[in-house]
C-alpha atoms as a PDB file:
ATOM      1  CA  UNK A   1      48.208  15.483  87.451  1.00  0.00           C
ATOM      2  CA  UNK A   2      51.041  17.171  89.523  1.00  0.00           C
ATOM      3  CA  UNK A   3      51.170  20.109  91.847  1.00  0.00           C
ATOM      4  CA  UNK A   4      49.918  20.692  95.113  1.00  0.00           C
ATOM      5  CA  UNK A   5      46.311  18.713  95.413  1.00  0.00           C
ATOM      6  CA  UNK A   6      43.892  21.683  96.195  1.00  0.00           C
ATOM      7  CA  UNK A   7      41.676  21.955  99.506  1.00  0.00           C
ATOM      8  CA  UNK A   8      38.749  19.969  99.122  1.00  0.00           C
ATOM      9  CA  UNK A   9      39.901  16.890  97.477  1.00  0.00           C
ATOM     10  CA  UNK A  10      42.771  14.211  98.195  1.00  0.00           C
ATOM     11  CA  UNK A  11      44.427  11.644  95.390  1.00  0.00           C
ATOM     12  CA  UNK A  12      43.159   8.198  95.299  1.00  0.00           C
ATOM     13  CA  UNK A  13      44.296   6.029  92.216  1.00  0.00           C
ATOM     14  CA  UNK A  14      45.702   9.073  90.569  1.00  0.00           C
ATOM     15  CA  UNK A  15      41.607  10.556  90.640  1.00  0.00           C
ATOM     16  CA  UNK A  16      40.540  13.595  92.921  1.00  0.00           C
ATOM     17  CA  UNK A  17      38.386  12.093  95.825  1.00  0.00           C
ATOM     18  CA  UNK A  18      36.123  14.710  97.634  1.00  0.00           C
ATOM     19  CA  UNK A  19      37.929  15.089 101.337  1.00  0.00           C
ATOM     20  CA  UNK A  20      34.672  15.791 103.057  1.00  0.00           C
ATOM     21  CA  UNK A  21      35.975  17.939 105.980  1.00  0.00           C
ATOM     22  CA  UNK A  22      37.876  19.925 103.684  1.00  0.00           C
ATOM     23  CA  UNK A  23      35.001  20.680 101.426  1.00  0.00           C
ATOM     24  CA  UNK A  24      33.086  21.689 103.696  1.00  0.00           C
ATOM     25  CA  UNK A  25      35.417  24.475 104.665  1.00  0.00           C
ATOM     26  CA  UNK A  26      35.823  25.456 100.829  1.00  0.00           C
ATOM     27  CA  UNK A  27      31.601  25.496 100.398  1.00  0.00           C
ATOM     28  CA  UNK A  28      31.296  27.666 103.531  1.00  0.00           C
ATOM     29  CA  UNK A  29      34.064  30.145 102.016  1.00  0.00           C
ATOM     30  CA  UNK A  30      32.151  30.697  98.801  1.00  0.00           C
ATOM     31  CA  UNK A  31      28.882  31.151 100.519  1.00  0.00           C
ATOM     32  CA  UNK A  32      30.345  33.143 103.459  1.00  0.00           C
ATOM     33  CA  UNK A  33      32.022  35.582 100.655  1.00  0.00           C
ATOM     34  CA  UNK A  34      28.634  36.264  98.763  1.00  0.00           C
ATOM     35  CA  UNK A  35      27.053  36.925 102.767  1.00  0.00           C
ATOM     36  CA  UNK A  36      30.045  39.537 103.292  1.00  0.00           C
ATOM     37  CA  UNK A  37      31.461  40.805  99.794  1.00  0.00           C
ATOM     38  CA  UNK A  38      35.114  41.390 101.148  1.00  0.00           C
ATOM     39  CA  UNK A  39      37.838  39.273 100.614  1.00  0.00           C
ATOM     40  CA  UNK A  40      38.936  41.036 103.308  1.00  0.00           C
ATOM     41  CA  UNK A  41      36.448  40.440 106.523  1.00  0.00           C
ATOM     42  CA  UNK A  42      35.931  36.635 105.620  1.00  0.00           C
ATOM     43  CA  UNK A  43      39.825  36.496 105.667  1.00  0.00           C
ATOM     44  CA  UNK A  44      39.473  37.842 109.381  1.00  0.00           C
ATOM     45  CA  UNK A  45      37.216  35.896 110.163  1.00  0.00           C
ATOM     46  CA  UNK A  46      39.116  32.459 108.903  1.00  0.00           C
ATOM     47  CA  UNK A  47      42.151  33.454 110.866  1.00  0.00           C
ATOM     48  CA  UNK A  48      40.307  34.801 114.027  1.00  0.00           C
ATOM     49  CA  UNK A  49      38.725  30.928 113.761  1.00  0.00           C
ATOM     50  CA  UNK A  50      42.288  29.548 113.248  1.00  0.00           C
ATOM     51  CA  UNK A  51      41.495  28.587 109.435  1.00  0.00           C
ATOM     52  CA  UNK A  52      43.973  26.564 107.840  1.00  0.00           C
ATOM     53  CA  UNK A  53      45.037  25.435 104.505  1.00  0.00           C
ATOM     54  CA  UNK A  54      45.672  21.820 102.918  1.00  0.00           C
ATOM     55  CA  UNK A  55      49.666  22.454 103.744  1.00  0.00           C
ATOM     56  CA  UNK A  56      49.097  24.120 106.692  1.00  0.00           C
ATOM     57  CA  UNK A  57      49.160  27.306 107.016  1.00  0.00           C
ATOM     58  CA  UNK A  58      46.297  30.191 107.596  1.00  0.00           C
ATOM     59  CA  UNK A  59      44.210  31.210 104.887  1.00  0.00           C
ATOM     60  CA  UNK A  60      45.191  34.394 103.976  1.00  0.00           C
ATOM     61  CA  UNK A  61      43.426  36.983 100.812  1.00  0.00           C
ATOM     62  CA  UNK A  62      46.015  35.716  98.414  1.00  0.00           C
ATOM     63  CA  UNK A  63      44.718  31.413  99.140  1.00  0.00           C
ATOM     64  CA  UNK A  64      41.189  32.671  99.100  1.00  0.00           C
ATOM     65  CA  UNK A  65      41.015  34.743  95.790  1.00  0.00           C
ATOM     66  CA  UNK A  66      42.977  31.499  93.804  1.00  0.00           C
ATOM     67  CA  UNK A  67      39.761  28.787  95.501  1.00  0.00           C
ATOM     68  CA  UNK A  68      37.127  31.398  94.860  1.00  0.00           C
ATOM     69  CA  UNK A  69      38.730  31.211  91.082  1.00  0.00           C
ATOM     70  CA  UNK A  70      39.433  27.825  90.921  1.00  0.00           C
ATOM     71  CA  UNK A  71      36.993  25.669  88.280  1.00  0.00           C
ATOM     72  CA  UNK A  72      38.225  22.489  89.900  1.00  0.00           C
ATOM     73  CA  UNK A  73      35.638  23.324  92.526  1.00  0.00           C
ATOM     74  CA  UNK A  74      33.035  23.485  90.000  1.00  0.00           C
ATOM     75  CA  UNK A  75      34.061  19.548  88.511  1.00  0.00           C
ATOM     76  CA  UNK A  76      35.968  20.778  85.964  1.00  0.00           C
ATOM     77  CA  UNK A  77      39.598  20.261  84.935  1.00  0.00           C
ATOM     78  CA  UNK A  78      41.450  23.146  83.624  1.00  0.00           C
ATOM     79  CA  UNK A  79      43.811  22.908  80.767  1.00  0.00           C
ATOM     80  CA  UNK A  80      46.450  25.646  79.135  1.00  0.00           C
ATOM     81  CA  UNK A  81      43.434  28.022  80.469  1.00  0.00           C
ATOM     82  CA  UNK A  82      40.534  26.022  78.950  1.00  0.00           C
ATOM     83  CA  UNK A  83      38.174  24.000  81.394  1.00  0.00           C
ATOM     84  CA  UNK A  84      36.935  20.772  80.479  1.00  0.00           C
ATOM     85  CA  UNK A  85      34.099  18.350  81.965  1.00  0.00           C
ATOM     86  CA  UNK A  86      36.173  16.356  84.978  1.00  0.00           C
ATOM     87  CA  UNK A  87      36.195  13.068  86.157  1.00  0.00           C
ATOM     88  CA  UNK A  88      36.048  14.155  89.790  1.00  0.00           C
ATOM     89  CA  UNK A  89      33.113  15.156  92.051  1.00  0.00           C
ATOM     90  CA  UNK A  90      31.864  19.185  91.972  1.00  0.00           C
ATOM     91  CA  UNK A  91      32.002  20.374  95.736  1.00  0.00           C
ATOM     92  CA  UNK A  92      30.349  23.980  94.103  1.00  0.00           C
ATOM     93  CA  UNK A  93      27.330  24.245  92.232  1.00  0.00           C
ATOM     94  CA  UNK A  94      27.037  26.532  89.468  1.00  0.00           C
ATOM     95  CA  UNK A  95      24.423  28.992  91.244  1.00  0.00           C
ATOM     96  CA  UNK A  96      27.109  29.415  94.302  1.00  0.00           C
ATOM     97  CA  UNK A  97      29.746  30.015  91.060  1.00  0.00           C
ATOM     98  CA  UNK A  98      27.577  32.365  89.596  1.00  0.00           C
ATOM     99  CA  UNK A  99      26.940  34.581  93.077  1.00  0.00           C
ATOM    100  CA  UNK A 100      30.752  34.647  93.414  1.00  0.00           C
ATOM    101  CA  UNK A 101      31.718  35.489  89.807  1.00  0.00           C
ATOM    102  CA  UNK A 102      28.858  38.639  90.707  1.00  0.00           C
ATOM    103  CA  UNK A 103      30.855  39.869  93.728  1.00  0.00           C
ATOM    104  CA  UNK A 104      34.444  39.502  92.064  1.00  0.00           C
ATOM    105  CA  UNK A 105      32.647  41.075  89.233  1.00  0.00           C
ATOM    106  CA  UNK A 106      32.386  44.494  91.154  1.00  0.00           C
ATOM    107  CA  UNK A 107      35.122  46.890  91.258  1.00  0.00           C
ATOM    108  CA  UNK A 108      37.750  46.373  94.472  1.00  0.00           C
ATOM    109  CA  UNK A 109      36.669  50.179  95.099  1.00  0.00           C
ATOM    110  CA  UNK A 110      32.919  49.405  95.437  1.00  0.00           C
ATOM    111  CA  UNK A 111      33.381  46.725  97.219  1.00  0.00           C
ATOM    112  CA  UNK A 112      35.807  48.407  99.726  1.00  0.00           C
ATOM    113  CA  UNK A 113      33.243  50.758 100.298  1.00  0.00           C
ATOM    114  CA  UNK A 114      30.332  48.300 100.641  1.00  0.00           C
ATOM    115  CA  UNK A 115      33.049  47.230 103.513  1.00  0.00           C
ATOM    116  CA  UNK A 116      32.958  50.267 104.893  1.00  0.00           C
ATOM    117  CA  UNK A 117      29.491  51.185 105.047  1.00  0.00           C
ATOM    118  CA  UNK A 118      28.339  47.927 106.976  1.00  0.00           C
ATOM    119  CA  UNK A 119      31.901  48.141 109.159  1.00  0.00           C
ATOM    120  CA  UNK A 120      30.785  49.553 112.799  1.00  0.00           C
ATOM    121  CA  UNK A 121      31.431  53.540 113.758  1.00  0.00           C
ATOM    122  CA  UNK A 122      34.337  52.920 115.368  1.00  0.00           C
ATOM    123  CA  UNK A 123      34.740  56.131 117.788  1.00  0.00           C
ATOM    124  CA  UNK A 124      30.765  56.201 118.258  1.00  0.00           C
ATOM    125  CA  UNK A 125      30.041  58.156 121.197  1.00  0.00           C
ATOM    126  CA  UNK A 126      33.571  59.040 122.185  1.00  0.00           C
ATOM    127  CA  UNK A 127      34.849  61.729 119.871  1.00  0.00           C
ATOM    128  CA  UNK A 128      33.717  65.686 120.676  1.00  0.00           C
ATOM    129  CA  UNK A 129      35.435  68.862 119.153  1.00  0.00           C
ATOM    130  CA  UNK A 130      37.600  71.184 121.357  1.00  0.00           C
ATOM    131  CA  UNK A 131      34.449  73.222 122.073  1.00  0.00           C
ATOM    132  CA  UNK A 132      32.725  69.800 123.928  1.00  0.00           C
ATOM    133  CA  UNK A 133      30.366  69.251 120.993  1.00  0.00           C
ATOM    134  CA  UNK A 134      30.152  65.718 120.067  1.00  0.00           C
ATOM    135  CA  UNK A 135      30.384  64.482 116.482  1.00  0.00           C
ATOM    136  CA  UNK A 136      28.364  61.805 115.107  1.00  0.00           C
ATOM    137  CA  UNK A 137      29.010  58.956 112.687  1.00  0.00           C
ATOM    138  CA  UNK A 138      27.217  60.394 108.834  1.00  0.00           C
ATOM    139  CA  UNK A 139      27.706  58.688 105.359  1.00  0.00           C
ATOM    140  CA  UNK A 140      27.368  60.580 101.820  1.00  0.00           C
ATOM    141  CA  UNK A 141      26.787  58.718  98.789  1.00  0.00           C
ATOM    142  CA  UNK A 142      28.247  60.225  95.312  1.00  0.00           C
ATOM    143  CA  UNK A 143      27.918  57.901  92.320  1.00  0.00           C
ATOM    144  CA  UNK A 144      28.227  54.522  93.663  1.00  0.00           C
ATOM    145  CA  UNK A 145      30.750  55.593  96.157  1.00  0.00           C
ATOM    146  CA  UNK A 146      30.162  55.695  99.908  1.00  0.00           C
ATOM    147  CA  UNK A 147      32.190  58.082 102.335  1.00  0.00           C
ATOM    148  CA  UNK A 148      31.999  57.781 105.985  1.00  0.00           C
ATOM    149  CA  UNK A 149      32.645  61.066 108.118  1.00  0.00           C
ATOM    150  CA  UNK A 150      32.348  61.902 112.325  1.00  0.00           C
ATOM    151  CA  UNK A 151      30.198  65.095 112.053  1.00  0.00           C
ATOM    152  CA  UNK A 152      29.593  67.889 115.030  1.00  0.00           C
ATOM    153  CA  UNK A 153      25.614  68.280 116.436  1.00  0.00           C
ATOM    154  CA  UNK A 154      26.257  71.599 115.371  1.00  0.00           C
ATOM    155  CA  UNK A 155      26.728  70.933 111.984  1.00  0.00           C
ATOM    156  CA  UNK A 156      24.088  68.917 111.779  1.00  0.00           C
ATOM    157  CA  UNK A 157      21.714  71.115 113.664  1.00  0.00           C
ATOM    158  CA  UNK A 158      22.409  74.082 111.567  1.00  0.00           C
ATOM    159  CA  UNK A 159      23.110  72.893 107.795  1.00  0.00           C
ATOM    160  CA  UNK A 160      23.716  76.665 107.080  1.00  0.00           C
ATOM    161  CA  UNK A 161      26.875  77.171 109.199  1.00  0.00           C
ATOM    162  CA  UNK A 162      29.157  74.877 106.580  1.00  0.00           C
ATOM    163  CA  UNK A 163      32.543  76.521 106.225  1.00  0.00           C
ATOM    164  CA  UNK A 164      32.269  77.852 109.468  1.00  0.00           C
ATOM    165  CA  UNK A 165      34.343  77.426 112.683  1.00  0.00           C
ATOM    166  CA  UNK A 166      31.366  75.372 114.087  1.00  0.00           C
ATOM    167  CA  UNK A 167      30.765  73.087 111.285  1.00  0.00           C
ATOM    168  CA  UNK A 168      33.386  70.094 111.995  1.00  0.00           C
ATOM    169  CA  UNK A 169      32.825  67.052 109.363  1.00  0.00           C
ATOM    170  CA  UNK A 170      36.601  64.786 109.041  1.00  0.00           C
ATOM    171  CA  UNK A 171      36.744  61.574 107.009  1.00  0.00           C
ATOM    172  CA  UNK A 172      35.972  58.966 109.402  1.00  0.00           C
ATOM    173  CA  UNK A 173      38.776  56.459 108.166  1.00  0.00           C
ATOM    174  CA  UNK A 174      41.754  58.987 108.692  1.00  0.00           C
ATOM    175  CA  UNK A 175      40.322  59.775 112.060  1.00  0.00           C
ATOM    176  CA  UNK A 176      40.183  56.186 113.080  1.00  0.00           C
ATOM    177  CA  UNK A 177      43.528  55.506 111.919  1.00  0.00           C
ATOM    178  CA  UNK A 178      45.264  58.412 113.452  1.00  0.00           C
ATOM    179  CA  UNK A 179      43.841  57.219 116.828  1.00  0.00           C
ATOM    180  CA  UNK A 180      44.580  53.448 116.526  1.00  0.00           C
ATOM    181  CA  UNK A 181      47.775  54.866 116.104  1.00  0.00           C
ATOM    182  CA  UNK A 182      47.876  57.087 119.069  1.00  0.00           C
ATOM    183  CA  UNK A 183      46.386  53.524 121.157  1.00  0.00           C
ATOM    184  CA  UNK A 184      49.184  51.822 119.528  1.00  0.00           C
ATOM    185  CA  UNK A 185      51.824  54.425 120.401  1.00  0.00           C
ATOM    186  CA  UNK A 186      50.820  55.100 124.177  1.00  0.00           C
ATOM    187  CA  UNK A 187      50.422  51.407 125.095  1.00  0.00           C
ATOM    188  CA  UNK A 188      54.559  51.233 124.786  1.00  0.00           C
ATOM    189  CA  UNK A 189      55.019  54.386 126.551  1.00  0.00           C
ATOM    190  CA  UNK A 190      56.134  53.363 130.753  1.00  0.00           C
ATOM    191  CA  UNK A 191      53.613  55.618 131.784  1.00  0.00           C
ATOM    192  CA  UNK A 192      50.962  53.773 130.760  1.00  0.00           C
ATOM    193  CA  UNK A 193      52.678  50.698 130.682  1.00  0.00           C
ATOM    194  CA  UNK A 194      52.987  50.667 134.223  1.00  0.00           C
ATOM    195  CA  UNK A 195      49.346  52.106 134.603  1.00  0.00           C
ATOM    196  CA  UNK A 196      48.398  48.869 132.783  1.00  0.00           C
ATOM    197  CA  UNK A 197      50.333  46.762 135.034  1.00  0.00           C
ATOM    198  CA  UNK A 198      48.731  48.474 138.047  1.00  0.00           C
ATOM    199  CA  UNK A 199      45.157  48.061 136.670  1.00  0.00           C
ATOM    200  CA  UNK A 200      45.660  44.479 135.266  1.00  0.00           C
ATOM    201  CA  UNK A 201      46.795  42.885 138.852  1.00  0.00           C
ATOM    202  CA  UNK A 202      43.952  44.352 140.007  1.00  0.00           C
ATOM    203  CA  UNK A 203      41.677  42.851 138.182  1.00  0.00           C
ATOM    204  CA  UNK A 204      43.903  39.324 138.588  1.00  0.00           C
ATOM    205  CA  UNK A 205      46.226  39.296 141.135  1.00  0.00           C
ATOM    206  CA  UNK A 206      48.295  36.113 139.339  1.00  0.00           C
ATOM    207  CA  UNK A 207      49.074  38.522 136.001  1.00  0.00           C
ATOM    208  CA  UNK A 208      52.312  38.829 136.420  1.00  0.00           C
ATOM    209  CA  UNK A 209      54.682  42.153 134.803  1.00  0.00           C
ATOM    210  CA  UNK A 210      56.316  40.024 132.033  1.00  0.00           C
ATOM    211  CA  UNK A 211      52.800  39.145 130.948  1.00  0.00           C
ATOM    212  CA  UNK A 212      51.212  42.430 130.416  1.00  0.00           C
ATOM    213  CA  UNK A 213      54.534  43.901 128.961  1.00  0.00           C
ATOM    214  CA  UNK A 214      53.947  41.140 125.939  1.00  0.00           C
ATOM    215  CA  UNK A 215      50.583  41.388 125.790  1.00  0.00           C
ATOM    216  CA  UNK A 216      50.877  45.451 125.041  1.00  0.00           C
ATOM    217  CA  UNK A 217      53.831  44.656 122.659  1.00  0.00           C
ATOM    218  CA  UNK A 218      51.673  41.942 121.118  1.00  0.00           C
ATOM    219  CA  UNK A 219      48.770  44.449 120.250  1.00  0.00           C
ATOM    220  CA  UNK A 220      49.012  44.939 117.054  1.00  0.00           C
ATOM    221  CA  UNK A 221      48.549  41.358 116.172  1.00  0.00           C
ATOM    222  CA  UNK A 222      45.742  41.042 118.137  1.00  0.00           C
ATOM    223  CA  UNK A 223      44.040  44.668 116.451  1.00  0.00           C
ATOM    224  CA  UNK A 224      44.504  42.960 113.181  1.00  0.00           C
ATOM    225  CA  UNK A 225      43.337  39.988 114.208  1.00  0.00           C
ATOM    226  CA  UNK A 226      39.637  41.537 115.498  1.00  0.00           C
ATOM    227  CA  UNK A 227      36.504  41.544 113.513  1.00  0.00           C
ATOM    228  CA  UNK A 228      34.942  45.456 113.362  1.00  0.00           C
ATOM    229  CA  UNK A 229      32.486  44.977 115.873  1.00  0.00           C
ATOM    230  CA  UNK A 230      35.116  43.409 118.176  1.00  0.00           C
ATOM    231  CA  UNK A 231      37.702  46.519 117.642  1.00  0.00           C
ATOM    232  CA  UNK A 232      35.168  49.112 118.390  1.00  0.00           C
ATOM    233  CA  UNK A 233      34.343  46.973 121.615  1.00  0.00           C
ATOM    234  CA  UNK A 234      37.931  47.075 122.438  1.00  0.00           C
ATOM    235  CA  UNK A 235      37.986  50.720 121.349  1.00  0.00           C
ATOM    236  CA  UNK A 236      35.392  51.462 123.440  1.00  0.00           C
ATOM    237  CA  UNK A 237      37.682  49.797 126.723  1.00  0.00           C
ATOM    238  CA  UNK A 238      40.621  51.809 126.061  1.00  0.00           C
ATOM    239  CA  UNK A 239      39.652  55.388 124.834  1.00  0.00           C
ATOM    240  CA  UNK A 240      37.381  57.542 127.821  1.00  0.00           C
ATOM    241  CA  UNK A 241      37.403  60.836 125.079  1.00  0.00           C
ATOM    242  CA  UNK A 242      39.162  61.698 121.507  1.00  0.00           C
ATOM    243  CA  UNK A 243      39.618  65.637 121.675  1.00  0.00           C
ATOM    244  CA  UNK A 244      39.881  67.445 117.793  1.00  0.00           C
ATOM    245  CA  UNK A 245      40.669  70.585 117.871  1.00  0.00           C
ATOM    246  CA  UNK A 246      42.377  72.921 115.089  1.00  0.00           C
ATOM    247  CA  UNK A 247      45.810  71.986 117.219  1.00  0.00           C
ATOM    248  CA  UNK A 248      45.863  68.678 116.211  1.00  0.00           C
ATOM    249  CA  UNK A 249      43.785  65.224 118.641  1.00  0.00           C
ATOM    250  CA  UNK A 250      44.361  63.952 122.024  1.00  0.00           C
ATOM    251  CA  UNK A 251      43.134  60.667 122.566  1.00  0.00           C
ATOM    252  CA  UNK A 252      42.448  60.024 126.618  1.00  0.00           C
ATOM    253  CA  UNK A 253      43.111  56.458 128.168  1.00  0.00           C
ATOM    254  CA  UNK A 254      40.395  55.040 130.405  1.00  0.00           C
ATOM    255  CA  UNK A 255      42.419  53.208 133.055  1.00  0.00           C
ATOM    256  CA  UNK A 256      40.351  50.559 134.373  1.00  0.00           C
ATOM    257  CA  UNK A 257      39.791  49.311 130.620  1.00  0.00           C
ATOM    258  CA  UNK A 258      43.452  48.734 130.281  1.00  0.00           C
ATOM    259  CA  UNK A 259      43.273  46.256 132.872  1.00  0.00           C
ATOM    260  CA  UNK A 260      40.547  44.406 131.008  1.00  0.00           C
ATOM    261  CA  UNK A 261      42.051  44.480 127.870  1.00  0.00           C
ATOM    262  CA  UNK A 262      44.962  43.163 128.824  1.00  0.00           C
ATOM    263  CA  UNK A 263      43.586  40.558 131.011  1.00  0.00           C
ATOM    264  CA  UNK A 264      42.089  39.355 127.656  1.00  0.00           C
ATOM    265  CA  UNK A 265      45.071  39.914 125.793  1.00  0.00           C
ATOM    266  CA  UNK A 266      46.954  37.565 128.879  1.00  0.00           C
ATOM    267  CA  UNK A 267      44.683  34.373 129.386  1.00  0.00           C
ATOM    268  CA  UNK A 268      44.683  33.053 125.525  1.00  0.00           C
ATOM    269  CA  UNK A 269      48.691  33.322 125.573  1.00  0.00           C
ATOM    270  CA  UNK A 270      48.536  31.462 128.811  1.00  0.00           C
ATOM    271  CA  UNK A 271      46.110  28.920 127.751  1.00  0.00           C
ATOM    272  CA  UNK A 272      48.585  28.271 125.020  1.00  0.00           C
ATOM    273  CA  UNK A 273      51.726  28.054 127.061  1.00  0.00           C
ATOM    274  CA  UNK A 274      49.689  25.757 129.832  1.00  0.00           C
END
């Protein structure tokens, strides 16, 4: 006895009771971890659903790796780092145990890039070279190791011109991440700022100023917040064309997608204050 009482179970006569509800949740974060194999997407997703813990608080990587390791689930007590048989009810069966322990088992590398490989092409269909010529999502495999790039037609069309001007391939993540950053960076400029303004009241006339300017300073909460799917959606909204050239990128704002996104951005923190 003593300590915090984990999720799953409340104290009743000094003796772990099951808290239905609660284990529940824990049962659909084992299974929902061997379904997705990142610690890090099912912690999205538990936050994007508003997931919290037995004190409180959102479930965040660090809560979720100490239940996926905790033998307490399993009906066990654990003592000076030996289990023993419990007295209390399992709420995890050794087979779900088992699937876990073979997930954790991998290395955090291959199952980053596991991650990766299933995680939507963000910039699909909106990034071209400097010479117009678009560049497509492509994945090589070395070892066990997966690495996502954004490749030009050409390249792909003519294997032989590698090393040439006309054969473009860039590591998809450091792409993506420059341009989140250039979204990021623009949305606080008053150029666009005001463009977003513009575009949002004309979508809904009752937005007022105050709310878009928090809504564009609240974006990288909301970015974080998004499942893949959802941020290439959103992606998708805000970019019309990302531009790479041997200068450098330039990342073009669609207008009328600012509006929408912020619009979406604006209702939930409404809702909230309402």
């Amino acid at each position: 006895m003593g300590g915090f009482v984990p999720m799953g179970y409340d104290v009743v006569g000094r003796k772990l009771i099951i808290n239905e509800t609660e284990a529940r949740a824990i049962k659909g974060m084992f299974e929902r971890f061997v379904e997705l194999g990142s610690a890090t997407l099912l912690t999205r997703e538990l936050v994007a659903a508003g997931a919290l813990n037995k004190r409180g608080k959102a479930i965040d990587k660090g809560f979720l790796y100490k239940a996926l390791n905790n033998r307490v689930y399993l009906g066990e007590a654990v003592h000076k780092g030996t289990s023993y048989p419990g007295e209390h009810q399992a709420i995890i069966d050794q087979v779900l145990w088992d699937k876990v322990r073979s997930v954790l088992a991998q290395s955090p590398r291959t199952r980053a890039g596991n991650t990766r490989a299933k995680t939507p092409a963000l910039l699909k269909g909106l990034i071209f070279t400097e010479k117009g010529i678009a560049m497509t999502p492509t994945v090589s495999k070395k070892g066990s190791r997966l690495y996502r790039y954004y490749t030009s037609m050409d390249a792909i069309r003519n294997r032989a011109g590698e090393n040439t001007e006309t054969f473009v391939r860039l590591p998809a993540g450091m792409v993506e991440t420059a341009v989140v950053q250039q979204i990021r960076t623009l949305l606080l400029t008053p150029e666009v700022t005001a463009r977003a303004i513009e575009a949002a009241q004309r979508e809904c006339p009752e937005i007022e100023q105050p709310d878009v300017v928090a809504a564009l300073t609240g974006f990288d909460a909301l970015w974080e917040s998004l499942f893949p799917a959802e941020q290439a959606r959103i992606a998708r909204l805000l970019v019309e064309r990302v531009t790479v050239g041997s200068d450098g990128m330039a990342v073009d704002l669609r207008t009328e997608g600012l509006g929408s996104v912020v619009r979406e951005m604006v209702t939930p923190r409404r809702e909230m204050t309402a």
